[in-house]
C-alpha atoms as a PDB file:
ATOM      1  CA  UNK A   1     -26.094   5.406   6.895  1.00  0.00           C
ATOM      2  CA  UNK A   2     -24.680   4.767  10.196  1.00  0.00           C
ATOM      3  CA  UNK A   3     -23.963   8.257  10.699  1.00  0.00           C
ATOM      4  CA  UNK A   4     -27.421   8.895   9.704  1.00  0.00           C
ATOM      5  CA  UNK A   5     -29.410   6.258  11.848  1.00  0.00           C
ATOM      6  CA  UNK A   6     -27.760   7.471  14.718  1.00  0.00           C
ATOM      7  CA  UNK A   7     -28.445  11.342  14.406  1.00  0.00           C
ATOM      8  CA  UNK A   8     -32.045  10.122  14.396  1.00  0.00           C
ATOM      9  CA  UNK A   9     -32.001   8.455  17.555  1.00  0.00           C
ATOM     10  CA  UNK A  10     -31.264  12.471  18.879  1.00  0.00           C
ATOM     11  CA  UNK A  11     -34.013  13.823  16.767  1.00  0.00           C
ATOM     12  CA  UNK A  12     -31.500  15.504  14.145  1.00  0.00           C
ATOM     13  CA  UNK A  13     -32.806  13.224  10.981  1.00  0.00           C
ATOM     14  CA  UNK A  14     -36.535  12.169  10.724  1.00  0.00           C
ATOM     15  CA  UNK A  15     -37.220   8.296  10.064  1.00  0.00           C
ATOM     16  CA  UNK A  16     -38.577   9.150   6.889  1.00  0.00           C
ATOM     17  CA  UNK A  17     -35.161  10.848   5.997  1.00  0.00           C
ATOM     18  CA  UNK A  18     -33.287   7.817   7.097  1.00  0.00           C
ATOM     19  CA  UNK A  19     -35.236   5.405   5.357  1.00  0.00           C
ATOM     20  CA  UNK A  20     -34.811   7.548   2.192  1.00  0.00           C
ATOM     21  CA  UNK A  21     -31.122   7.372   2.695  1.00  0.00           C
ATOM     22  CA  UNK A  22     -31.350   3.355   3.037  1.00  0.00           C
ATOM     23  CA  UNK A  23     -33.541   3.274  -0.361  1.00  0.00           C
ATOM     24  CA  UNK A  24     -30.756   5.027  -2.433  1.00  0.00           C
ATOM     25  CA  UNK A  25     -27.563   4.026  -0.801  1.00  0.00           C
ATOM     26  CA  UNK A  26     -26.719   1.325  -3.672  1.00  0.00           C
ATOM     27  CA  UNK A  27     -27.885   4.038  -6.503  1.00  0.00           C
ATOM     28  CA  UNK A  28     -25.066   6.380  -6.615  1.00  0.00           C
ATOM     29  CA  UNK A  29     -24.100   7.351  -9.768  1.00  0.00           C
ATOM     30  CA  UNK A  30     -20.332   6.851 -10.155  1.00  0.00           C
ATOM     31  CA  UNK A  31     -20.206   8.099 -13.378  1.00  0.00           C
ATOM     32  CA  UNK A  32     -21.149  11.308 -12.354  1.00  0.00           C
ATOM     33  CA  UNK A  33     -19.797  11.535  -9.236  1.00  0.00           C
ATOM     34  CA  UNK A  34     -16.053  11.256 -10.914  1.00  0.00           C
ATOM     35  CA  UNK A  35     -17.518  14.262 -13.828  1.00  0.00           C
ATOM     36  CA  UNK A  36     -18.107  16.329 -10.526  1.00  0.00           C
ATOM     37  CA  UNK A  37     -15.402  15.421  -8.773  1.00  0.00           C
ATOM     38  CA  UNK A  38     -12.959  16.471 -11.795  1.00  0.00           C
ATOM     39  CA  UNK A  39     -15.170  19.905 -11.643  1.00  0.00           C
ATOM     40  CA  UNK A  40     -14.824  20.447  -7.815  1.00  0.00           C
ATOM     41  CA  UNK A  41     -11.803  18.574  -7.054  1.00  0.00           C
ATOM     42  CA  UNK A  42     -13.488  17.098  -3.936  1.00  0.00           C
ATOM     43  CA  UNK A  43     -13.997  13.641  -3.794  1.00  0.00           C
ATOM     44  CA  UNK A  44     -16.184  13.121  -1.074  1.00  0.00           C
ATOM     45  CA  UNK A  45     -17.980  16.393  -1.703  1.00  0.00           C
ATOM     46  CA  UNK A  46     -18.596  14.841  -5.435  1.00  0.00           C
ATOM     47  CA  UNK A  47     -20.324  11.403  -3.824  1.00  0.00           C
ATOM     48  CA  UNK A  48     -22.030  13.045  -1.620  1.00  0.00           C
ATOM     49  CA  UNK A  49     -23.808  15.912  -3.744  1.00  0.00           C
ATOM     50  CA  UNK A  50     -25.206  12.914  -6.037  1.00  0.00           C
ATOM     51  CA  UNK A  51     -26.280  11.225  -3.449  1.00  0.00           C
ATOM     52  CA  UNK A  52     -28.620  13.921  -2.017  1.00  0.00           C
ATOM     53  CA  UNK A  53     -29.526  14.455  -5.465  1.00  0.00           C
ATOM     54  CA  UNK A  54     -30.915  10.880  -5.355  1.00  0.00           C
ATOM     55  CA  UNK A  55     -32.545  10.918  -2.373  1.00  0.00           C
ATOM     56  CA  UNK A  56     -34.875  14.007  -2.564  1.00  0.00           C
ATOM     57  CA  UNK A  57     -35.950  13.682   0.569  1.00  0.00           C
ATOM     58  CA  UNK A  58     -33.202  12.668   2.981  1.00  0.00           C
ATOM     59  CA  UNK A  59     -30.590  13.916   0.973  1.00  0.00           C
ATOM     60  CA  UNK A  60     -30.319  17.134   2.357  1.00  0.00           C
ATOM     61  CA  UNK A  61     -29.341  15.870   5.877  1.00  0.00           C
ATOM     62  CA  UNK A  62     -26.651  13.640   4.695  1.00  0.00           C
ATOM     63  CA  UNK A  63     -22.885  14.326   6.222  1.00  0.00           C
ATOM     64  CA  UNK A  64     -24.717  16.880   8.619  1.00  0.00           C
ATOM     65  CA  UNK A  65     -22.033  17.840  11.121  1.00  0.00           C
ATOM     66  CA  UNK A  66     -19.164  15.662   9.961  1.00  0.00           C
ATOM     67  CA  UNK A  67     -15.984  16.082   7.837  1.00  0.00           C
ATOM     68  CA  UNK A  68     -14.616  14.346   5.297  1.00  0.00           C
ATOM     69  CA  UNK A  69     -12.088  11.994   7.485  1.00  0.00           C
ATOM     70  CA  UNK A  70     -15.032  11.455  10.082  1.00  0.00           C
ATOM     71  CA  UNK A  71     -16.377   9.332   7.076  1.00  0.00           C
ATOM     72  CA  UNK A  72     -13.205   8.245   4.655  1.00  0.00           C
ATOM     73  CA  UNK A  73     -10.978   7.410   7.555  1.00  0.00           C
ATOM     74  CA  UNK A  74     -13.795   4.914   9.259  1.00  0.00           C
ATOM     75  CA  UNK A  75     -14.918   3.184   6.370  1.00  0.00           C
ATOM     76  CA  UNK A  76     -11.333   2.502   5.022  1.00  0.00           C
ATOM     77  CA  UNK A  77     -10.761   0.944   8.726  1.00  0.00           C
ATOM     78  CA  UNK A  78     -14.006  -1.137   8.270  1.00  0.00           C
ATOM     79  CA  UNK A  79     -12.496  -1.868   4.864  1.00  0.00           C
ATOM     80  CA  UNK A  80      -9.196  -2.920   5.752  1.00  0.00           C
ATOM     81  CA  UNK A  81     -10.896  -4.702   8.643  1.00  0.00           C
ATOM     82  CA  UNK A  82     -12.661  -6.891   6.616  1.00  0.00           C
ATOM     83  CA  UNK A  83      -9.979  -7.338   4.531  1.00  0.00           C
ATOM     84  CA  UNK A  84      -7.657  -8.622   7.476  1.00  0.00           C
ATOM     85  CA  UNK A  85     -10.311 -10.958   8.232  1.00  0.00           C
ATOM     86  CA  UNK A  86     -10.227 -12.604   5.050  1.00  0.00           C
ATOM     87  CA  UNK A  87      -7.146 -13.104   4.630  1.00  0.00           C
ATOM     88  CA  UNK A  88      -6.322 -14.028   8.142  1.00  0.00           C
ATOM     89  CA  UNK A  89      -8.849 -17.170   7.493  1.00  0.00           C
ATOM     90  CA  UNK A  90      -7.355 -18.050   4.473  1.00  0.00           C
ATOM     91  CA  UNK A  91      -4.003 -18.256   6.424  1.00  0.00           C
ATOM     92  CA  UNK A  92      -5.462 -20.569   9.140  1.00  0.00           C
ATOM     93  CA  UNK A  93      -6.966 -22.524   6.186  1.00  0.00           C
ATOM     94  CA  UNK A  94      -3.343 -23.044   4.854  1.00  0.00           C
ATOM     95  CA  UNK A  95      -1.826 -23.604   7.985  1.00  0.00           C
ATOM     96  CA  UNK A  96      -3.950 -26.787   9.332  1.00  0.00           C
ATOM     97  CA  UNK A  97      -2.857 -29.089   6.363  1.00  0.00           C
ATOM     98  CA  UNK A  98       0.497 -27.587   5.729  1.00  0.00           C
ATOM     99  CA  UNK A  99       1.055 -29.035  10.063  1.00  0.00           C
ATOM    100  CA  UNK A 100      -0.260 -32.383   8.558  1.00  0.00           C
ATOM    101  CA  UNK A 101       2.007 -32.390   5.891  1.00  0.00           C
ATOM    102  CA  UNK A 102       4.948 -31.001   8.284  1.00  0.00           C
ATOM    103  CA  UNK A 103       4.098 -34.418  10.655  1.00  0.00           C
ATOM    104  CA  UNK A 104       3.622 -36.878   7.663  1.00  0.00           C
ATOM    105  CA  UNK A 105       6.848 -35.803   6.207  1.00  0.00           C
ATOM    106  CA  UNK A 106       8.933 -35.359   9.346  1.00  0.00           C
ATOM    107  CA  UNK A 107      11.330 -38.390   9.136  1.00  0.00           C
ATOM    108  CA  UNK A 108      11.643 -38.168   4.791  1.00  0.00           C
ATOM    109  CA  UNK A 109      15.086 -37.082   3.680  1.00  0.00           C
ATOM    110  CA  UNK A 110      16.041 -35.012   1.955  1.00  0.00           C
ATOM    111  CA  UNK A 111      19.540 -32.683   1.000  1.00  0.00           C
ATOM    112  CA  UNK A 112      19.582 -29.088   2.068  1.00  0.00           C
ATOM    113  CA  UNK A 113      21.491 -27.083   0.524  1.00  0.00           C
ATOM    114  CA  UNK A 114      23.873 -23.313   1.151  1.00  0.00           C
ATOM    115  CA  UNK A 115      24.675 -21.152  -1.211  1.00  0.00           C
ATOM    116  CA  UNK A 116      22.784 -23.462  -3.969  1.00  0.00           C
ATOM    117  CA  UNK A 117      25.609 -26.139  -3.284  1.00  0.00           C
ATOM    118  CA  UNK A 118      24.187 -29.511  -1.927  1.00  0.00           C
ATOM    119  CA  UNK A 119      24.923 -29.127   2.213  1.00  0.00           C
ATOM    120  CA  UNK A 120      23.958 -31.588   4.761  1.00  0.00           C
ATOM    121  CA  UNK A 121      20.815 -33.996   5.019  1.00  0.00           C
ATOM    122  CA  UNK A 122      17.478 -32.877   6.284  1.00  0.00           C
ATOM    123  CA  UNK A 123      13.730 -33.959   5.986  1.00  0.00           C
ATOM    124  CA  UNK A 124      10.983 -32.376   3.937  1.00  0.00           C
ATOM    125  CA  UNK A 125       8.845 -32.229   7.091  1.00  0.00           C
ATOM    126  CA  UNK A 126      11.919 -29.596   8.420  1.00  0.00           C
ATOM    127  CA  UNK A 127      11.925 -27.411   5.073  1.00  0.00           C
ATOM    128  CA  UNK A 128       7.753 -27.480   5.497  1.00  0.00           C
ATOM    129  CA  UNK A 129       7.987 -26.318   8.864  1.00  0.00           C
ATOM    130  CA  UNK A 130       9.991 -23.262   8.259  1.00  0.00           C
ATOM    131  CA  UNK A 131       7.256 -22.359   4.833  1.00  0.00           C
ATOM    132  CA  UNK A 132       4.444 -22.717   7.835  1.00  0.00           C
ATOM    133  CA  UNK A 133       6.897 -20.538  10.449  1.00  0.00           C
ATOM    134  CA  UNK A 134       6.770 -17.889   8.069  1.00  0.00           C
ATOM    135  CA  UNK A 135       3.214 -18.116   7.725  1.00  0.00           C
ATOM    136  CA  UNK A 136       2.471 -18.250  11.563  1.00  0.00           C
ATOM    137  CA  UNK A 137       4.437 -15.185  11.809  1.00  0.00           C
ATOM    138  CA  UNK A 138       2.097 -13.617   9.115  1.00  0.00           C
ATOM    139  CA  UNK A 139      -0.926 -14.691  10.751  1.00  0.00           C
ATOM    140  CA  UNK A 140       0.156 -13.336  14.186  1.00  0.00           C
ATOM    141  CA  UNK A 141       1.288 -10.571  13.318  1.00  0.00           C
ATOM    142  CA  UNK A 142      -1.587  -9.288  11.248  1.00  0.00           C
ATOM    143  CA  UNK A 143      -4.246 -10.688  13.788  1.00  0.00           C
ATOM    144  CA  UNK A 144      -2.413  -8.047  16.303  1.00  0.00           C
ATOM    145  CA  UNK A 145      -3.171  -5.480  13.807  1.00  0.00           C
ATOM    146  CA  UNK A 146      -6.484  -6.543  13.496  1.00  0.00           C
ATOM    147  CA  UNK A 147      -6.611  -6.115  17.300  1.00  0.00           C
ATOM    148  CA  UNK A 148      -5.196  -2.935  17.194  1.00  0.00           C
ATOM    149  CA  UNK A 149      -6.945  -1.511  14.336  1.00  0.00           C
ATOM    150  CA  UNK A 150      -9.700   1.573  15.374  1.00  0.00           C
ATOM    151  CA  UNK A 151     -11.824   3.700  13.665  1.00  0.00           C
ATOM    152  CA  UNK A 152     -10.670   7.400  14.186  1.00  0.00           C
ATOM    153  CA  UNK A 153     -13.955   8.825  15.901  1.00  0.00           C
ATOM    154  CA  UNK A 154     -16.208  11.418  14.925  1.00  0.00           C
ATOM    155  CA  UNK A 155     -14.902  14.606  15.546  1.00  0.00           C
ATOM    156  CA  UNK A 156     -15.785  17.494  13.026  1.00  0.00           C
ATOM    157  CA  UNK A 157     -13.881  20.086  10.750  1.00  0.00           C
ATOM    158  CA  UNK A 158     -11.023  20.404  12.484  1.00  0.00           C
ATOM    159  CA  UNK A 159     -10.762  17.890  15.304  1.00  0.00           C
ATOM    160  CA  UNK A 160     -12.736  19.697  18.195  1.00  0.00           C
ATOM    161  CA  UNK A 161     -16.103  18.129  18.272  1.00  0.00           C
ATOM    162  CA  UNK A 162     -17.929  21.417  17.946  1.00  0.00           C
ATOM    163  CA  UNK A 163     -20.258  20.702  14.974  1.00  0.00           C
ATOM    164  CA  UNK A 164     -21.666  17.637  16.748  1.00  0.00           C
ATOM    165  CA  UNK A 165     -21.685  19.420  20.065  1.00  0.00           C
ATOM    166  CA  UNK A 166     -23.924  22.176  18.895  1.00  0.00           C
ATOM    167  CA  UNK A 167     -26.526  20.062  17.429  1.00  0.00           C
ATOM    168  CA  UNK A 168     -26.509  17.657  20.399  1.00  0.00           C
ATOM    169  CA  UNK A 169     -25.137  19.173  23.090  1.00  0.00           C
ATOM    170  CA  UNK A 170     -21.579  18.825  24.363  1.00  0.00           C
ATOM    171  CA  UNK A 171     -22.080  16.456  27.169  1.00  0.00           C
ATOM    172  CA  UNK A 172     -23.898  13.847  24.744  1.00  0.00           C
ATOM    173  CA  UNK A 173     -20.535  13.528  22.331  1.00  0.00           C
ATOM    174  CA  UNK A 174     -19.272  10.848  24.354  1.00  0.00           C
ATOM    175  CA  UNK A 175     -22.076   8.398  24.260  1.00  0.00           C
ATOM    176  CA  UNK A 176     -22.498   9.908  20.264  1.00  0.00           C
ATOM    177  CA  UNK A 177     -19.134   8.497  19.074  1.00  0.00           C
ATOM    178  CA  UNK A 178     -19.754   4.857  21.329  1.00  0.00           C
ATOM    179  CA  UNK A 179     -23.261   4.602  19.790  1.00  0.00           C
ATOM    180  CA  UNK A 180     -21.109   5.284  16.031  1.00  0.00           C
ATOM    181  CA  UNK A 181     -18.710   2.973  17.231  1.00  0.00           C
ATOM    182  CA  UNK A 182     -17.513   2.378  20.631  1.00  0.00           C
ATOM    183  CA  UNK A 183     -14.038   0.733  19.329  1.00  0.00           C
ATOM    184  CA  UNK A 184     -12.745   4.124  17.583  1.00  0.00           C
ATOM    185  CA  UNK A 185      -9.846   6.095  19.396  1.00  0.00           C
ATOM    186  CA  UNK A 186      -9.405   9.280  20.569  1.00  0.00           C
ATOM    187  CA  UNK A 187      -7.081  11.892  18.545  1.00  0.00           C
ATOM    188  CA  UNK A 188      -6.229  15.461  19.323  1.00  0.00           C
ATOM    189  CA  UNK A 189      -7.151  16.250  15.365  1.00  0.00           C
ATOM    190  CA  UNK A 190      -9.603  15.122  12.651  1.00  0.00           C
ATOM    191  CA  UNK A 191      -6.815  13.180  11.232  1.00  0.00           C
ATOM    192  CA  UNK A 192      -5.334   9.401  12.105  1.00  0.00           C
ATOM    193  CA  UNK A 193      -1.939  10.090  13.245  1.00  0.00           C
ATOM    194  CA  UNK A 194       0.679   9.359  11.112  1.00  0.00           C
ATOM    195  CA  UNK A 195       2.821   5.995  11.543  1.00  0.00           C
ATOM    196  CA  UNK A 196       5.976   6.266  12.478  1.00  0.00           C
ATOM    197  CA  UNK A 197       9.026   4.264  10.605  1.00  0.00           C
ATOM    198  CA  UNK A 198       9.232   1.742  13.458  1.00  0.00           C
ATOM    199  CA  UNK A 199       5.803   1.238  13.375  1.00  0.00           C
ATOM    200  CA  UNK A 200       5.125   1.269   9.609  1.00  0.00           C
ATOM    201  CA  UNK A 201       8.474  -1.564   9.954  1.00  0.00           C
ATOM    202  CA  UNK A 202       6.705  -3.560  12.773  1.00  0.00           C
ATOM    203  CA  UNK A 203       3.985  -4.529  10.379  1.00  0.00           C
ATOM    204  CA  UNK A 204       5.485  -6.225   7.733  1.00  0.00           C
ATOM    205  CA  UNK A 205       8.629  -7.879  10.397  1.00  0.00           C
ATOM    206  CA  UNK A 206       8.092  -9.559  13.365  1.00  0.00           C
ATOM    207  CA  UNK A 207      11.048 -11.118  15.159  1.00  0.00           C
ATOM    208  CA  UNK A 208      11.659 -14.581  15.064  1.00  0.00           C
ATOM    209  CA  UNK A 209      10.160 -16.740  17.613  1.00  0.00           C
ATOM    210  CA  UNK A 210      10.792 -20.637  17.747  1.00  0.00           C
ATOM    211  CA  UNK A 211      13.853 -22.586  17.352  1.00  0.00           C
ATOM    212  CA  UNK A 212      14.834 -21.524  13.282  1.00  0.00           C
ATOM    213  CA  UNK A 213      16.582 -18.834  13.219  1.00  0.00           C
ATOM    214  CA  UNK A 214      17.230 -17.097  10.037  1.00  0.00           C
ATOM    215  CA  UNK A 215      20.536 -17.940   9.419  1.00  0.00           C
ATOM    216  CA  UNK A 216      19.029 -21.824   9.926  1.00  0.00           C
ATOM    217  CA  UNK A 217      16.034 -20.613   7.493  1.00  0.00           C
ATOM    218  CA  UNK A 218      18.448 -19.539   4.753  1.00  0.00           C
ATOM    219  CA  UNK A 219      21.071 -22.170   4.895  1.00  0.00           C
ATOM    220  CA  UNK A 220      17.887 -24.934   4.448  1.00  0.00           C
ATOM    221  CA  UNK A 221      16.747 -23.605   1.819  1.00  0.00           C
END
């Protein structure tokens, strides 16, 4: 719809068109769109040929200059987006009582142990605080991937731009792809670039910051 409502602004899609998009975009027939996909072996293609099917009149204009990644590839980063959003709320939701508890329990005592042999004293507010270190870890690092995250632009078959600058002109694709979504990137092919292992590693470990350090974490626990 998106891609849709803005190729009308340049007089490529009608406003009848569009709003017969908008009328059918929760109607898709799944069911059918998986029978055709297992026919075609296209998924996208599938979705999209019962769409148009659905909307008689608009239908025909759907997905008109764009390839399959200019639409999978943004909507998973809207997905994963919103995703990230959830769950970085539920992690500041966690975090604001587990600091209560970490103050109300600060001077309780407790045993720690090493190697699951009874150690040295400590206090439950200490063991708390390294659960919520973990956690504020978590919720930093994922809210710098939510910072990070961008859609992948709209750029055509195979990465030039050509489609869309033939049916709007080459010197409007700029101001095309910020109307679409002025926080995508720029890549030299229709495709996201591929993480690398450092970067696919960064995500999920983020080095420690504060005064426990793991060999502290692990002999407290």
């Amino acid at each position: 719809m998106v891609l849709a409502e803005t190729q009308q602004e340049y007089g490529l899609v009608t406003e009848a068109q569009t709003e017969d998009l908008r009328a059918h975009m929760e109607d898709v027939d799944i069911q059918r769109a998986l029978a055709l996909e297992a026919e075609i072996q296209h998924d996208l293609m599938a979705d999209l040929r019962v769409f148009a099917d659905q909307a008689s009149r608009g239908g025909g204009m759907i997905h008109l200059g764009a390839t399959s990644t200019d639409v999978e590839d943004n909507a998973d980063a809207l997905r994963i987006r919103q995703a990230l959003n959830l769950t970085l709320v539920s992690l500041r939701e966690l975090l604001r009582p587990l600091g209560a508890l970490i103050d109300q329990y600060a001077d309780t005592p407790l045993i720690a142990f090493t190697h699951l042999q009874p150690a040295e004293p400590s206090t439950l507010g200490y063991r708390l605080a390294q659960y919520a270190q973990d956690l504020l870890e978590d919720y930093r690092g994922l809210n710098d991937r939510r910072a990070e995250l961008k859609g992948k632009g709209f750029k055509g078959a195979v990465g030039t731009g050509a489609s869309y600058a033939e049916l709007i002109g080459i010197e409007n694709l700029d101001e095309f792809e910020h109307r679409l979504g002025k926080d995508s990137t720029w890549h030299s092919s229709p495709w996201p670039p591929r993480p690398t292992r450092a970067s696919r590693t960064t995500l999920f470990w983020q080095p420690w910051r504060g005064s426990a350090s793991p060999s502290t974490r692990w002999r407290s626990t």
